[in-house]
N, C-alpha and C. Protein backbone atom coordinates (compact mmCIF):
# COMPACT_ATOMS: atom_id res chain seq x y z
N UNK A 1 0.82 -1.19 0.00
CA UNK A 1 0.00 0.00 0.00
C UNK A 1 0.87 1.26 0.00
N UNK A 2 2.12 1.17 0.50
CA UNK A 2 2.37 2.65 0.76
C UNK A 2 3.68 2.80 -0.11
N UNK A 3 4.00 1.76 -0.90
CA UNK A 3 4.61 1.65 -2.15
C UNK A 3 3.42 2.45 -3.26
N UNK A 4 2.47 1.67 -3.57
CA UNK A 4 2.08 2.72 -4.45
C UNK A 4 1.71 3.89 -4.61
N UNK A 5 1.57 4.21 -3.09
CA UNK A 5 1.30 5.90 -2.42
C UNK A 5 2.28 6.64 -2.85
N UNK A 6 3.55 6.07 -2.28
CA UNK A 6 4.94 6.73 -2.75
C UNK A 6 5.17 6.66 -4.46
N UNK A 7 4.99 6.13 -5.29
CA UNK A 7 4.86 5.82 -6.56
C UNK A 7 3.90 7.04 -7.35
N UNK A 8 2.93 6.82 -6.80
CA UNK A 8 1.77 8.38 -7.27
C UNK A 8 2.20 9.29 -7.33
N UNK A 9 2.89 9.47 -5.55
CA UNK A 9 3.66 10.67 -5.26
C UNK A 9 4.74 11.40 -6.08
N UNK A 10 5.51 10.19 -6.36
CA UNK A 10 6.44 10.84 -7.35
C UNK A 10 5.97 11.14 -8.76
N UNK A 11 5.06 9.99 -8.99
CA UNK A 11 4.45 10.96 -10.63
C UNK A 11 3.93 11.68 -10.20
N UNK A 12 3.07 12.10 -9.85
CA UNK A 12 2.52 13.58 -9.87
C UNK A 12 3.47 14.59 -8.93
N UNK A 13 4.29 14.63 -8.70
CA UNK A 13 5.82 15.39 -8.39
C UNK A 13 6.36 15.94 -9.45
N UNK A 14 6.95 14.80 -10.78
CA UNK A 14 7.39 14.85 -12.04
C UNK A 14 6.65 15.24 -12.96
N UNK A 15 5.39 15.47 -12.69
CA UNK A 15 3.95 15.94 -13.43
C UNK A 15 4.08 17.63 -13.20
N UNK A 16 3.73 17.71 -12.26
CA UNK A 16 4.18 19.18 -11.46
C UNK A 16 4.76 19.88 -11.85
N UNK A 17 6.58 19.48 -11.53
CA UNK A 17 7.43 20.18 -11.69
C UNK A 17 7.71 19.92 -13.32
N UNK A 18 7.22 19.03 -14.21
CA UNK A 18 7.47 19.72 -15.63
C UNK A 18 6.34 20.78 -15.94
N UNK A 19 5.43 20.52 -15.65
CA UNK A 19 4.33 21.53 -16.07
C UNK A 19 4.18 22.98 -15.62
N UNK A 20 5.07 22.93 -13.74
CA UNK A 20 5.47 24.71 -13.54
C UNK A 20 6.28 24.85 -14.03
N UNK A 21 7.38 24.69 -14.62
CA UNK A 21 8.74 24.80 -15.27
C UNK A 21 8.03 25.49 -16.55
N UNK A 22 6.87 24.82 -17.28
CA UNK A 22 6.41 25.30 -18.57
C UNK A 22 5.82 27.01 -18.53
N UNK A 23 5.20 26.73 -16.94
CA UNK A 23 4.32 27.58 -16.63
C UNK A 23 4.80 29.34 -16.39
N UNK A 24 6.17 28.65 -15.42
CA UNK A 24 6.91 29.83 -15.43
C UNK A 24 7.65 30.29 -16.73
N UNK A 25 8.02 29.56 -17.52
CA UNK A 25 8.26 30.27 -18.57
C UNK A 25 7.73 31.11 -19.35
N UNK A 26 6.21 30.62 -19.40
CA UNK A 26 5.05 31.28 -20.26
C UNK A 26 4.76 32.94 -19.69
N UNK A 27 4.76 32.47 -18.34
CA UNK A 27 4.31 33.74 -17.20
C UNK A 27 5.59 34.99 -17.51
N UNK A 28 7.18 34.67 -17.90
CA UNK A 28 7.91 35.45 -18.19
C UNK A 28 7.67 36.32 -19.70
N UNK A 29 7.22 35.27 -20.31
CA UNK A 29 7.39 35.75 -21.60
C UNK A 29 5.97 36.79 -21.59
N UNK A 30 4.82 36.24 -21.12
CA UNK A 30 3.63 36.86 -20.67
C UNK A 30 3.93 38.56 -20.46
N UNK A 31 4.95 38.49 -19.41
CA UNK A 31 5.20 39.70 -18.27
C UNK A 31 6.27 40.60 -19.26
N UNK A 32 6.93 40.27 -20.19
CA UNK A 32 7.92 40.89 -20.74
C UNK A 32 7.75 41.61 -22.10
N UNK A 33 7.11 40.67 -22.62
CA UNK A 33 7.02 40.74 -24.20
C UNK A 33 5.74 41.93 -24.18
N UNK A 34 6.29 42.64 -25.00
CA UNK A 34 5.49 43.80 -25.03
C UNK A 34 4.82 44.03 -26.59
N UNK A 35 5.41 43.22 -27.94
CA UNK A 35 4.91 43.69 -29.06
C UNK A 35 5.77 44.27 -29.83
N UNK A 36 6.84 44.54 -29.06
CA UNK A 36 8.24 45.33 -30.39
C UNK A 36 9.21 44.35 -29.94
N UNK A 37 9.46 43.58 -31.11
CA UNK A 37 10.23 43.09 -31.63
C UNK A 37 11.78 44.09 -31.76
N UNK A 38 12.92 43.48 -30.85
CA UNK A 38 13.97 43.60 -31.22
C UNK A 38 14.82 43.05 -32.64
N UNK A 39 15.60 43.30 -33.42
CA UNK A 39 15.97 43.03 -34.60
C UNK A 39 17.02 42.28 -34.17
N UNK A 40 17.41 41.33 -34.37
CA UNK A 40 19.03 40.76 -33.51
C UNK A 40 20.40 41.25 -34.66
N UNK A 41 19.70 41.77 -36.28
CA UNK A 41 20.98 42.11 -36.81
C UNK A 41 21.14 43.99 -36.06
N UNK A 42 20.77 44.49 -35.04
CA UNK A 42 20.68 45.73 -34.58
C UNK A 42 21.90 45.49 -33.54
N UNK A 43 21.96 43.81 -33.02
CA UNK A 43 23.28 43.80 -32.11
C UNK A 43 24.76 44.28 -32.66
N UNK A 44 25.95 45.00 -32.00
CA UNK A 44 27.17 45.68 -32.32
C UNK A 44 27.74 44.00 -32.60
N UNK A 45 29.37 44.67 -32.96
CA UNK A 45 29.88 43.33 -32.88
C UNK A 45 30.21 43.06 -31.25
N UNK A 46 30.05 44.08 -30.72
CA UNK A 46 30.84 43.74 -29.45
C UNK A 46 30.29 44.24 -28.47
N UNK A 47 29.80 43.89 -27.46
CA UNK A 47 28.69 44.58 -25.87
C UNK A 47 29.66 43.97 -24.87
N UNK A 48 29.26 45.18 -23.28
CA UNK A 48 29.60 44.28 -22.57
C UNK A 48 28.18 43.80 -21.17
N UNK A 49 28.32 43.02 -20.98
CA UNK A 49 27.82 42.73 -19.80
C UNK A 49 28.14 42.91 -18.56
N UNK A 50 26.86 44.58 -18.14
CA UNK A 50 27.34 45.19 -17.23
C UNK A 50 26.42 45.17 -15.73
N UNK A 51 25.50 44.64 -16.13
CA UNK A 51 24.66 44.33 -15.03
C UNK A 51 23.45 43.13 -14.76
N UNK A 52 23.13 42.67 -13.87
CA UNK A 52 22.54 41.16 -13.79
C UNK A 52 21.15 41.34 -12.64
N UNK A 53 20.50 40.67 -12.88
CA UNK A 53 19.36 40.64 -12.11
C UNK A 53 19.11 39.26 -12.42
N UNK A 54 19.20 38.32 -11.03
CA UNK A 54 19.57 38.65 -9.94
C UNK A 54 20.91 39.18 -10.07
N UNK A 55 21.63 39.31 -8.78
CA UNK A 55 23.20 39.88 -9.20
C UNK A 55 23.87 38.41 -8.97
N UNK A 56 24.74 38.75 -9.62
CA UNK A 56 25.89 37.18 -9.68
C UNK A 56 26.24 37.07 -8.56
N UNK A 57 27.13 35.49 -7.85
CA UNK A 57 27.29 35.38 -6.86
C UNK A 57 28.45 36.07 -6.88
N UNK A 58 29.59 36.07 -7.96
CA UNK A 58 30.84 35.93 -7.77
C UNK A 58 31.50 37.42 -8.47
N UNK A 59 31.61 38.33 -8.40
CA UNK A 59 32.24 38.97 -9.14
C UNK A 59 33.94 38.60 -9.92
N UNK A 60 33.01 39.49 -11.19
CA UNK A 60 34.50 39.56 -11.97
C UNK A 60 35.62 40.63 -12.24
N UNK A 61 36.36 40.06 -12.56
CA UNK A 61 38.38 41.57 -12.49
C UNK A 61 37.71 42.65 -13.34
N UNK A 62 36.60 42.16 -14.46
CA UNK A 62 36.42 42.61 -15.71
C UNK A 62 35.19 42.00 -16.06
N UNK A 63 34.32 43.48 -16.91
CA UNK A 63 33.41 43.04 -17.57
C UNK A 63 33.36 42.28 -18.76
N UNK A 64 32.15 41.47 -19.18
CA UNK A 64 32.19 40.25 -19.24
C UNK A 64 32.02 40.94 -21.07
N UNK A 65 32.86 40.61 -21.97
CA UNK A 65 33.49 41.12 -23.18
C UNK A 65 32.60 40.20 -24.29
N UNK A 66 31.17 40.30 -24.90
CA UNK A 66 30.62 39.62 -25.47
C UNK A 66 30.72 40.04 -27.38
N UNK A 67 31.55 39.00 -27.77
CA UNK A 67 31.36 39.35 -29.40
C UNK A 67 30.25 38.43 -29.96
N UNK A 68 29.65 39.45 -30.96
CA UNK A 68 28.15 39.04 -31.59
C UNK A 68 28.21 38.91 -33.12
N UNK A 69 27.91 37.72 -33.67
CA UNK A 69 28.49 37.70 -35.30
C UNK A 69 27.75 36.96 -35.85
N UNK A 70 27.05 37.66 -36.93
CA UNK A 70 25.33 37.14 -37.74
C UNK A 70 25.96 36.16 -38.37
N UNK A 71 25.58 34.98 -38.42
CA UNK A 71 26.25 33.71 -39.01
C UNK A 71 25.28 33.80 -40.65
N UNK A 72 25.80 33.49 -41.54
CA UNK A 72 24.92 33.10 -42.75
C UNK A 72 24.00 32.16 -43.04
N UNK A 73 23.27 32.23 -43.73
CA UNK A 73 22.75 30.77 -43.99
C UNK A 73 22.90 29.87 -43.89
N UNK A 74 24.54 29.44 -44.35
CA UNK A 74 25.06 27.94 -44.62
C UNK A 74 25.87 27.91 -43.42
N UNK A 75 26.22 29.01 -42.68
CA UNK A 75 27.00 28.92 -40.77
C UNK A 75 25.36 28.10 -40.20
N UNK A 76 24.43 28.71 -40.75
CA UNK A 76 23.43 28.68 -39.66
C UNK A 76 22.71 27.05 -40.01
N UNK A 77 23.22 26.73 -40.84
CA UNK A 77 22.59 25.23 -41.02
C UNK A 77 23.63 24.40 -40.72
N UNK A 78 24.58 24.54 -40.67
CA UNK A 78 25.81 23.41 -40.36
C UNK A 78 25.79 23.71 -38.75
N UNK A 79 25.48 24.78 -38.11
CA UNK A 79 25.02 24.56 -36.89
C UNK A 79 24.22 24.36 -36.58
N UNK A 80 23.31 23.87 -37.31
CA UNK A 80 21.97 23.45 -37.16
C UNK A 80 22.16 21.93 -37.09
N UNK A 81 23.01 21.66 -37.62
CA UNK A 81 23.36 19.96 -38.18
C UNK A 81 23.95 19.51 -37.02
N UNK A 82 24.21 20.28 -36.07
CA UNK A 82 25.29 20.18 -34.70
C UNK A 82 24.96 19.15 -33.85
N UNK A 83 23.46 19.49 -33.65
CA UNK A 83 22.50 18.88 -32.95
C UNK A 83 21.39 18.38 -33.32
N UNK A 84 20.69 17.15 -32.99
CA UNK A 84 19.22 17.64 -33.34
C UNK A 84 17.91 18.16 -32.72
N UNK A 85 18.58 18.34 -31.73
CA UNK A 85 17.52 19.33 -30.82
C UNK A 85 17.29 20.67 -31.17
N UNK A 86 18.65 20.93 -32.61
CA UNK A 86 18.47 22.48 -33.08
C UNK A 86 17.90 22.71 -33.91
N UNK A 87 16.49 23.25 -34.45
CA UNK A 87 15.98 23.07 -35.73
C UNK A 87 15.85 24.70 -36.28
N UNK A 88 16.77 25.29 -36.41
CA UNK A 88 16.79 26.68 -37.15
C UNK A 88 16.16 26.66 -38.63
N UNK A 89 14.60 27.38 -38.03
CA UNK A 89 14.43 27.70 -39.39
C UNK A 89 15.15 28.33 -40.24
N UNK A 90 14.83 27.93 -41.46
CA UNK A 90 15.40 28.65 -42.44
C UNK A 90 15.02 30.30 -42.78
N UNK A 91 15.34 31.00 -43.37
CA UNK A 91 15.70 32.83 -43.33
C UNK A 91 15.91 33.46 -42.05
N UNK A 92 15.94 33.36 -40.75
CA UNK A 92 16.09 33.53 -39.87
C UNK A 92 17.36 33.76 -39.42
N UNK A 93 17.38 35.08 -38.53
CA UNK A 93 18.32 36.14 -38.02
C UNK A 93 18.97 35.13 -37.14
N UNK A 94 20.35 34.57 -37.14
CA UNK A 94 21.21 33.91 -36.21
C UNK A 94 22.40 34.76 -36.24
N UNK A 95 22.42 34.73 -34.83
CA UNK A 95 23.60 35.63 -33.95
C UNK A 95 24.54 34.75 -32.96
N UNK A 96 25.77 34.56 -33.53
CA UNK A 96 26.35 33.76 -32.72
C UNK A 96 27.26 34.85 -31.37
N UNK A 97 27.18 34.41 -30.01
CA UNK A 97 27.70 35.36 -29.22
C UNK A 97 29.02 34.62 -28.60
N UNK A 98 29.88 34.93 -28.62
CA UNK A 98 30.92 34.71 -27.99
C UNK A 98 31.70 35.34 -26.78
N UNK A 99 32.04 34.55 -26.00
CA UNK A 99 32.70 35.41 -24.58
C UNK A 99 33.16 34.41 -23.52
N UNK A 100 34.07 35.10 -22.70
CA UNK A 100 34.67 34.17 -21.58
C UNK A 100 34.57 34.18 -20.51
N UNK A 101 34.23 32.80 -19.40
CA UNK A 101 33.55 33.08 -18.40
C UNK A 101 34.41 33.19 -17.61
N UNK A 102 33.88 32.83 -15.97
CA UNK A 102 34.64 33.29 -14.90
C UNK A 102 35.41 32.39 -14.71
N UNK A 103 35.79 31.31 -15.38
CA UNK A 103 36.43 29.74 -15.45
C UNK A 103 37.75 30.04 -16.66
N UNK A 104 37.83 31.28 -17.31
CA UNK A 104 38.51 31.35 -18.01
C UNK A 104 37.90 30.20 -19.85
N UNK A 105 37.34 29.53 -19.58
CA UNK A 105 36.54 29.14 -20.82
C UNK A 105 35.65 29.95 -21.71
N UNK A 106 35.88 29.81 -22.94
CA UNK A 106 35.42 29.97 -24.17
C UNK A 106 33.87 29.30 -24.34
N UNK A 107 32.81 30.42 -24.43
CA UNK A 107 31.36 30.24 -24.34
C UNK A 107 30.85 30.67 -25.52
N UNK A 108 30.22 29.58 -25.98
CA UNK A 108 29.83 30.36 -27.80
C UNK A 108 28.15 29.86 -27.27
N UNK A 109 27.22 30.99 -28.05
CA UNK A 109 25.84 30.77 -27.45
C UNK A 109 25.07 31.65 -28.70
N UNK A 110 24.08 30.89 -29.41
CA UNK A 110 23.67 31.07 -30.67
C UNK A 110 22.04 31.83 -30.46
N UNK A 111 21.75 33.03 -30.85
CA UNK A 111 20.29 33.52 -30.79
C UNK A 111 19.85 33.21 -32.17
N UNK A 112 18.72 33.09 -31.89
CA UNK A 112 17.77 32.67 -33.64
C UNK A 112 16.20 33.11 -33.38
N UNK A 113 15.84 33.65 -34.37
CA UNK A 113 14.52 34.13 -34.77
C UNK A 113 14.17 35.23 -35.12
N UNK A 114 13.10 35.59 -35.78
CA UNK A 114 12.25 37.31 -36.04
C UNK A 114 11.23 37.75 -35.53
N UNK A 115 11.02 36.84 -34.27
CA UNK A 115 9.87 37.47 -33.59
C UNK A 115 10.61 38.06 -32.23
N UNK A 116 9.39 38.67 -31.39
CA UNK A 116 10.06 39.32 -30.06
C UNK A 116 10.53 38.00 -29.44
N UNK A 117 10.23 37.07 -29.01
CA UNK A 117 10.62 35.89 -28.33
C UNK A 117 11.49 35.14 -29.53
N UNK A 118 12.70 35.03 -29.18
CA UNK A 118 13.95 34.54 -29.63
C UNK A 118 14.28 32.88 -28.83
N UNK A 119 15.08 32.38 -29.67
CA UNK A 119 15.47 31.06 -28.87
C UNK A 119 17.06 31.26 -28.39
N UNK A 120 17.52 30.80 -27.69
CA UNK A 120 18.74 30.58 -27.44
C UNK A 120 19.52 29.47 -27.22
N UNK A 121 20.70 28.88 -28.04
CA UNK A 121 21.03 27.33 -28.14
C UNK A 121 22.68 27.47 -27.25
N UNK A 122 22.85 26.81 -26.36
CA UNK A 122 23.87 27.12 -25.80
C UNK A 122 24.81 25.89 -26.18
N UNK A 123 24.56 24.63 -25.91
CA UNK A 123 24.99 23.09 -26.19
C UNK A 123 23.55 21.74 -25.96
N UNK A 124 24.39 21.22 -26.98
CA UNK A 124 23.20 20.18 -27.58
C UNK A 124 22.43 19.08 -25.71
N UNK A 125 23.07 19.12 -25.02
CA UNK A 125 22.72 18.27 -24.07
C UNK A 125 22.68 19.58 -22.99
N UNK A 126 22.35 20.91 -23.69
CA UNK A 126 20.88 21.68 -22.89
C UNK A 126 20.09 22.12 -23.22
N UNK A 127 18.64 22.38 -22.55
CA UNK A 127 17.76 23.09 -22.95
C UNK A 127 17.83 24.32 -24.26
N UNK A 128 17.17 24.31 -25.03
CA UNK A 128 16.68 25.67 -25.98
C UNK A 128 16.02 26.65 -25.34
N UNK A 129 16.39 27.86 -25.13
CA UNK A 129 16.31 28.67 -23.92
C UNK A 129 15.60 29.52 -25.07
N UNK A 130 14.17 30.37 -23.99
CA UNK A 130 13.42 31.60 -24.96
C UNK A 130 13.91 32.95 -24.10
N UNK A 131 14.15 33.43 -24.93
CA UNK A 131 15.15 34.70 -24.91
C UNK A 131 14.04 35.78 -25.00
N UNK A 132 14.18 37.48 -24.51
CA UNK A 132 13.85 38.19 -24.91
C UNK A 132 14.53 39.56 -24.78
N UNK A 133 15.10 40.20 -26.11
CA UNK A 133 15.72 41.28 -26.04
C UNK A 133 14.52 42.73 -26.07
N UNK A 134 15.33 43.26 -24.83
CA UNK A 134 15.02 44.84 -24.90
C UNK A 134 16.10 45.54 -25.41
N UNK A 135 15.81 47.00 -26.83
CA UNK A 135 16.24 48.00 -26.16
C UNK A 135 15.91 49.27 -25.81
N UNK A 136 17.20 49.54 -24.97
CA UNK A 136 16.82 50.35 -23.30
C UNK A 136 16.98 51.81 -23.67
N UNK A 137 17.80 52.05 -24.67
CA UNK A 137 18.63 53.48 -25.77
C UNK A 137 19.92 52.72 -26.73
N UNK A 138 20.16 53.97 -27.47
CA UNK A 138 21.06 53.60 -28.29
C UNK A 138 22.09 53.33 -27.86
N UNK A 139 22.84 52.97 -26.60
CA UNK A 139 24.19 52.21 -25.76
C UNK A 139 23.58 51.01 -25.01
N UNK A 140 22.62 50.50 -24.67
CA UNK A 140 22.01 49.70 -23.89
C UNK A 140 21.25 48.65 -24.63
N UNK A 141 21.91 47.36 -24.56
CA UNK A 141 20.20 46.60 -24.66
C UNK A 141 19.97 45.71 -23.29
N UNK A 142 18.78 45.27 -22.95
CA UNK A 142 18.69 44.40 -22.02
C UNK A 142 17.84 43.26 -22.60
N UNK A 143 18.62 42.62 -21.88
CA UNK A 143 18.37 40.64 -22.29
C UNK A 143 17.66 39.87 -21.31
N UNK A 144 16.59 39.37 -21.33
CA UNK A 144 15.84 38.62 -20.41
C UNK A 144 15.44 36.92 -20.99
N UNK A 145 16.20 35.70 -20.06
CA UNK A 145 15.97 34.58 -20.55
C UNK A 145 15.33 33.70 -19.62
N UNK A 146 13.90 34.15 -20.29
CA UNK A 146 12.34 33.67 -19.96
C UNK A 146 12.57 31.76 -19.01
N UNK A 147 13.67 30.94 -19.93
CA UNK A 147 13.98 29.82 -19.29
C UNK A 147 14.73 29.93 -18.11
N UNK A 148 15.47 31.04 -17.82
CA UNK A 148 16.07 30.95 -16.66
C UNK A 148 15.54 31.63 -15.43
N UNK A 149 13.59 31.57 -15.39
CA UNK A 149 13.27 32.60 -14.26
C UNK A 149 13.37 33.59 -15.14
N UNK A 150 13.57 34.33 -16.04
CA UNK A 150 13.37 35.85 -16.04
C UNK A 150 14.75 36.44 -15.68
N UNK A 151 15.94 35.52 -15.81
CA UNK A 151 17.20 36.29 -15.64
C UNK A 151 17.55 37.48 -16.56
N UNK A 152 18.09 38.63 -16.27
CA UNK A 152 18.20 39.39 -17.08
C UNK A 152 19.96 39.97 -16.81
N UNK A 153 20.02 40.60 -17.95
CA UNK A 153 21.75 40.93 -18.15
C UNK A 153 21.20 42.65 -18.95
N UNK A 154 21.86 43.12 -18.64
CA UNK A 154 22.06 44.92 -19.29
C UNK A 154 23.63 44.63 -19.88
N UNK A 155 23.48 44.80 -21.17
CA UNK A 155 24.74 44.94 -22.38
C UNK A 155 24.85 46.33 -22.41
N UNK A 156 25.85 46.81 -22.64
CA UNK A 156 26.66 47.99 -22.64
C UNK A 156 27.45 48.08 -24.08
N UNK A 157 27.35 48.74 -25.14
CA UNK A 157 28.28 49.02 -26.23
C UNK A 157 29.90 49.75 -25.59
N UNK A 158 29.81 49.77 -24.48
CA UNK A 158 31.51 50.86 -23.54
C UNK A 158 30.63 50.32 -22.49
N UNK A 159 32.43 50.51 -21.53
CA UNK A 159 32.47 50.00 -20.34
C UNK A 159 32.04 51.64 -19.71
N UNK A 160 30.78 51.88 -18.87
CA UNK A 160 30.31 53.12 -18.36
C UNK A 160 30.69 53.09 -16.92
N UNK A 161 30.54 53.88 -16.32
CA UNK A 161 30.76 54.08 -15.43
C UNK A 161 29.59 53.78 -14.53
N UNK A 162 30.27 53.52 -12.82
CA UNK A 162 29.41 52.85 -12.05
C UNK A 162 27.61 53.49 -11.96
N UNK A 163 27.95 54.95 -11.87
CA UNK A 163 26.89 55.81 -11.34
C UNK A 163 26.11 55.53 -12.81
N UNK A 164 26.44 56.03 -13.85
CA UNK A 164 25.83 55.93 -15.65
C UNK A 164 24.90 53.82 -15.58
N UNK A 165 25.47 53.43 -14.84
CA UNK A 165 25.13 51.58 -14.99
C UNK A 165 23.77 51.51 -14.35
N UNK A 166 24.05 52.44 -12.76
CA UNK A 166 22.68 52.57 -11.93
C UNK A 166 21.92 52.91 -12.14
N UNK A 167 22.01 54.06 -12.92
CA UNK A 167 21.08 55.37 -12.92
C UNK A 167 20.35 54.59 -14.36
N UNK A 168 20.99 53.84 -15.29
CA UNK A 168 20.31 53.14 -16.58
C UNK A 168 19.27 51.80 -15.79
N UNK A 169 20.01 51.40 -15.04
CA UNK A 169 19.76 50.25 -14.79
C UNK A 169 18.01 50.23 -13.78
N UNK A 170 18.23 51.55 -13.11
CA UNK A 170 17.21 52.31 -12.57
C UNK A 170 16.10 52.74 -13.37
N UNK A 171 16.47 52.94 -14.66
CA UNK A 171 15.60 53.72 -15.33
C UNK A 171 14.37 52.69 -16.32
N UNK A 172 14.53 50.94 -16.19
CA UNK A 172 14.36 50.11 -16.76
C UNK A 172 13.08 49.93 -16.14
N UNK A 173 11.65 50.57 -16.32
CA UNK A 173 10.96 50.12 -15.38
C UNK A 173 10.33 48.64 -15.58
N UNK A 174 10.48 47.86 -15.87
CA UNK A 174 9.83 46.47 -16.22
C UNK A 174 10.61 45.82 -15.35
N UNK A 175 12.05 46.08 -14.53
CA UNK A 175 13.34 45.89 -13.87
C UNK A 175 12.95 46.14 -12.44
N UNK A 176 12.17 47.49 -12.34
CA UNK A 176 12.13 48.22 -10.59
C UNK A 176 11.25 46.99 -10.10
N UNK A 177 12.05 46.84 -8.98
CA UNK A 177 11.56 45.87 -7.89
C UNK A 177 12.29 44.75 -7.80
N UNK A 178 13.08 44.65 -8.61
CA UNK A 178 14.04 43.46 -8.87
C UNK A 178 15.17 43.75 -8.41
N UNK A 179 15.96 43.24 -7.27
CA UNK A 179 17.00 43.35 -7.10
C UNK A 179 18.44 42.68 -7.90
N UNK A 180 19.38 43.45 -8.33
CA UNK A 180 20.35 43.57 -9.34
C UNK A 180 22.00 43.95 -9.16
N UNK A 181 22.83 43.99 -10.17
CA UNK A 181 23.77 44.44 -9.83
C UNK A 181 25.01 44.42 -10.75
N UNK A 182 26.08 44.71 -10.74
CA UNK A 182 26.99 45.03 -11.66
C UNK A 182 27.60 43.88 -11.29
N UNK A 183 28.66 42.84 -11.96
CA UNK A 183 29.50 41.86 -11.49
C UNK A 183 30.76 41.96 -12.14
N UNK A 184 31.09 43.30 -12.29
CA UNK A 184 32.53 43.48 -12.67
C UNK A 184 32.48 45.35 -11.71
N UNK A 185 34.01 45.20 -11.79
CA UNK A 185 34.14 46.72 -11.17
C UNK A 185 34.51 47.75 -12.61
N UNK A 186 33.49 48.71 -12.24
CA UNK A 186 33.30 49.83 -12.83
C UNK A 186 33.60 51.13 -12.17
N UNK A 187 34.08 51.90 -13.01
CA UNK A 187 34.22 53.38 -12.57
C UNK A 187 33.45 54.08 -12.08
């Protein structure tokens, strides 16, 4: 008897937690997506990542140096071929981002699509993450990835200064109430 109690228990546990996992995602994209579509060929070649919500545990020496490079058609299908969990449609805006983490490793992380909700492919044995870019002004975009909770990152075209990071970072109202923070030292 209390074998199959425990047995229930766990399916509908594994029932649960895939179905809030879905739920919260939906609820981000719900809460974010506003109807304007960011363009992903509008990304520089080069941003940095200057602020995080939540804030990182660990700070870094240096902000986090992200290069962004529209792959072609035939980049974007041979990385498509990578995996098969990756199914990049075809005409579709792919942005490959490159940058190095706090491990000193080399992080390549692929955006794809033309609608406001974007996908994001990081490696084949993880999740396809739904992305959503803001931008904030012409030096700023902010990035929110709907799969991770609603994590968000503020990109910087220049490394600004501490007070210029706050006072932007302040000014994000879809952001106020969220506690945040810079994870590199700034001026």
């Amino acid at each position: 008897m209390h074998g199959s109690h425990a047995f229930l228990f766990t399916l509908a546990s594994l029932v649960c937690s895939v179905n809030c996992f879905l739920s919260r995602e939906s609820i981000c994209i719900q809460y974010y997506a506003t109807g304007e579509n960011y363009d992903l060929n509008e990304l520089p070649e080069q941003m940095f990542g200057v602020y995080f919500w939540p804030p990182n545990q660990r700070q870094r020496d240096s902000c986090e140096n992200i290069s962004f490079k529209k792959l072609s058609p035939q980049e974007a299908t041979l990385k498509s071929n990578e995996c098969s969990a990756l199914n990049i449609p075809a005409n579709e805006t792919v942005m490959k981002a490159t940058y190095i983490n706090n491990s000193g490793k080399t992080v390549n992380l692929v955006y794809y699509g033309d609608q406001e909700v974007k996908k994001m492919y990081r490696a084949c044995d993880k999740n396809i993450a739904t992305y959503i870019f803001k931008k904030v002004n012409d030096s700023y975009v902010l990035g929110i990835n709907c799969s991770a909770g609603g994590r968000g990152i503020l990109y910087s075209k220049f490394l600004p200064s501490s007070a210029e990071v706050q006072a932007v970072a302040n000014s994000i109202e879809i952001m106020n109430g969220r506690e945040g923070s810079p994870d590199c030292r700034l001026n």
